[in-house]
Protein backbone atom coordinates (compact mmCIF):
# COMPACT_ATOMS: atom_id res chain seq x y z
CA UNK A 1 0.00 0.00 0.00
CA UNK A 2 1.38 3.38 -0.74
CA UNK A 3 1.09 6.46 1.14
CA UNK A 4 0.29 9.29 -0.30
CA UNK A 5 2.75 12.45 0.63
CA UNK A 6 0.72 15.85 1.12
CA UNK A 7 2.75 18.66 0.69
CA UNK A 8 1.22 20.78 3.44
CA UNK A 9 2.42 18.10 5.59
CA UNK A 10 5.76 18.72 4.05
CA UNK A 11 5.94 21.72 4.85
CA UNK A 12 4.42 21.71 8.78
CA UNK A 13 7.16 18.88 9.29
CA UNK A 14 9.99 21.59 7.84
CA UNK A 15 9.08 24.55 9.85
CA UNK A 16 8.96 22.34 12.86
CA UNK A 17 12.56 21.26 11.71
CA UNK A 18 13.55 25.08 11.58
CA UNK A 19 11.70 25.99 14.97
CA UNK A 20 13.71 22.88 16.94
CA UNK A 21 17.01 24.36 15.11
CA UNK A 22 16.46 27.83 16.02
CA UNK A 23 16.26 26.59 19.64
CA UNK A 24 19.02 24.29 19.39
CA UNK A 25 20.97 26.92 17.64
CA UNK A 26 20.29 29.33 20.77
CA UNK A 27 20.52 27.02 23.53
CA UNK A 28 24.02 25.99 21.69
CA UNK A 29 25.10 29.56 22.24
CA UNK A 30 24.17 30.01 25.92
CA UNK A 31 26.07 27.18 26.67
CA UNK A 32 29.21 28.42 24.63
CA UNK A 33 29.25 31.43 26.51
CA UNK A 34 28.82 29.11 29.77
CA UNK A 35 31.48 27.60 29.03
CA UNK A 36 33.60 30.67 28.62
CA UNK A 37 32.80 31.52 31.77
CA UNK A 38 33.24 28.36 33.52
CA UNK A 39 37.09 27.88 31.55
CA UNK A 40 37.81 31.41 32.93
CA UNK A 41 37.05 30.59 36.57
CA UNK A 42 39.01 27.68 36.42
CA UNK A 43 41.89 29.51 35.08
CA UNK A 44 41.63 31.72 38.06
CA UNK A 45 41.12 29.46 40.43
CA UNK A 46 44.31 27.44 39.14
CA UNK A 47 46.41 30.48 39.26
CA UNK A 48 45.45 31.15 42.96
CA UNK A 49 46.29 27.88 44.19
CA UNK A 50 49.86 28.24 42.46
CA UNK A 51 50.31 31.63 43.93
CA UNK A 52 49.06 30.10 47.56
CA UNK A 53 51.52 26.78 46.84
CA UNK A 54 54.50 28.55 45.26
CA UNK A 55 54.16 31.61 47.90
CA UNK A 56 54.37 34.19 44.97
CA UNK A 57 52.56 37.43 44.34
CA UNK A 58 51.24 38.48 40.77
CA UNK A 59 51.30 41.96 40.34
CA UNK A 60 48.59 42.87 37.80
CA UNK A 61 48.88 46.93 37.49
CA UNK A 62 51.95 48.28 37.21
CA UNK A 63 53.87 49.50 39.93
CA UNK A 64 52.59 52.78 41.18
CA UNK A 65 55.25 55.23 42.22
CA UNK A 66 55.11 58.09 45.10
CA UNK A 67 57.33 60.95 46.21
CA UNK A 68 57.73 60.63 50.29
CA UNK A 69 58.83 64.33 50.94
């Protein structure tokens, strides 16, 4: 028995397709930027723990300079 294909059917079935892509496609991107975030702290949090281990201070401005009269 064949099934006949309608093409209204067709075309319900591709903007469904399109909608669950769009919100894959954006819930793809909050995650990205998640993860950004998350590498980041990490980073941080790794250089802290060799600064407590190793007993060393990172200066991250540059040195600021007064005159003591």
């Amino acid at each position: 028995m064949s099934r006949i294909v309608l093409l209204s059917d067709v075309r319900e079935l591709r903007l469904r397709k399109e909608r669950e892509l769009k919100f894959y496609a954006n819930q793809l991107m909050d995650l990205t930027e998640k993860v950004k975030f998350l590498m980041h702290e990490v980073d941080l949090t790794k250089r802290i723990i060799n600064m407590i281990e190793h007993e060393t201070i990172v200066t991250l401005r540059p040195p600021i300079h007064r005159v003591v009269e």
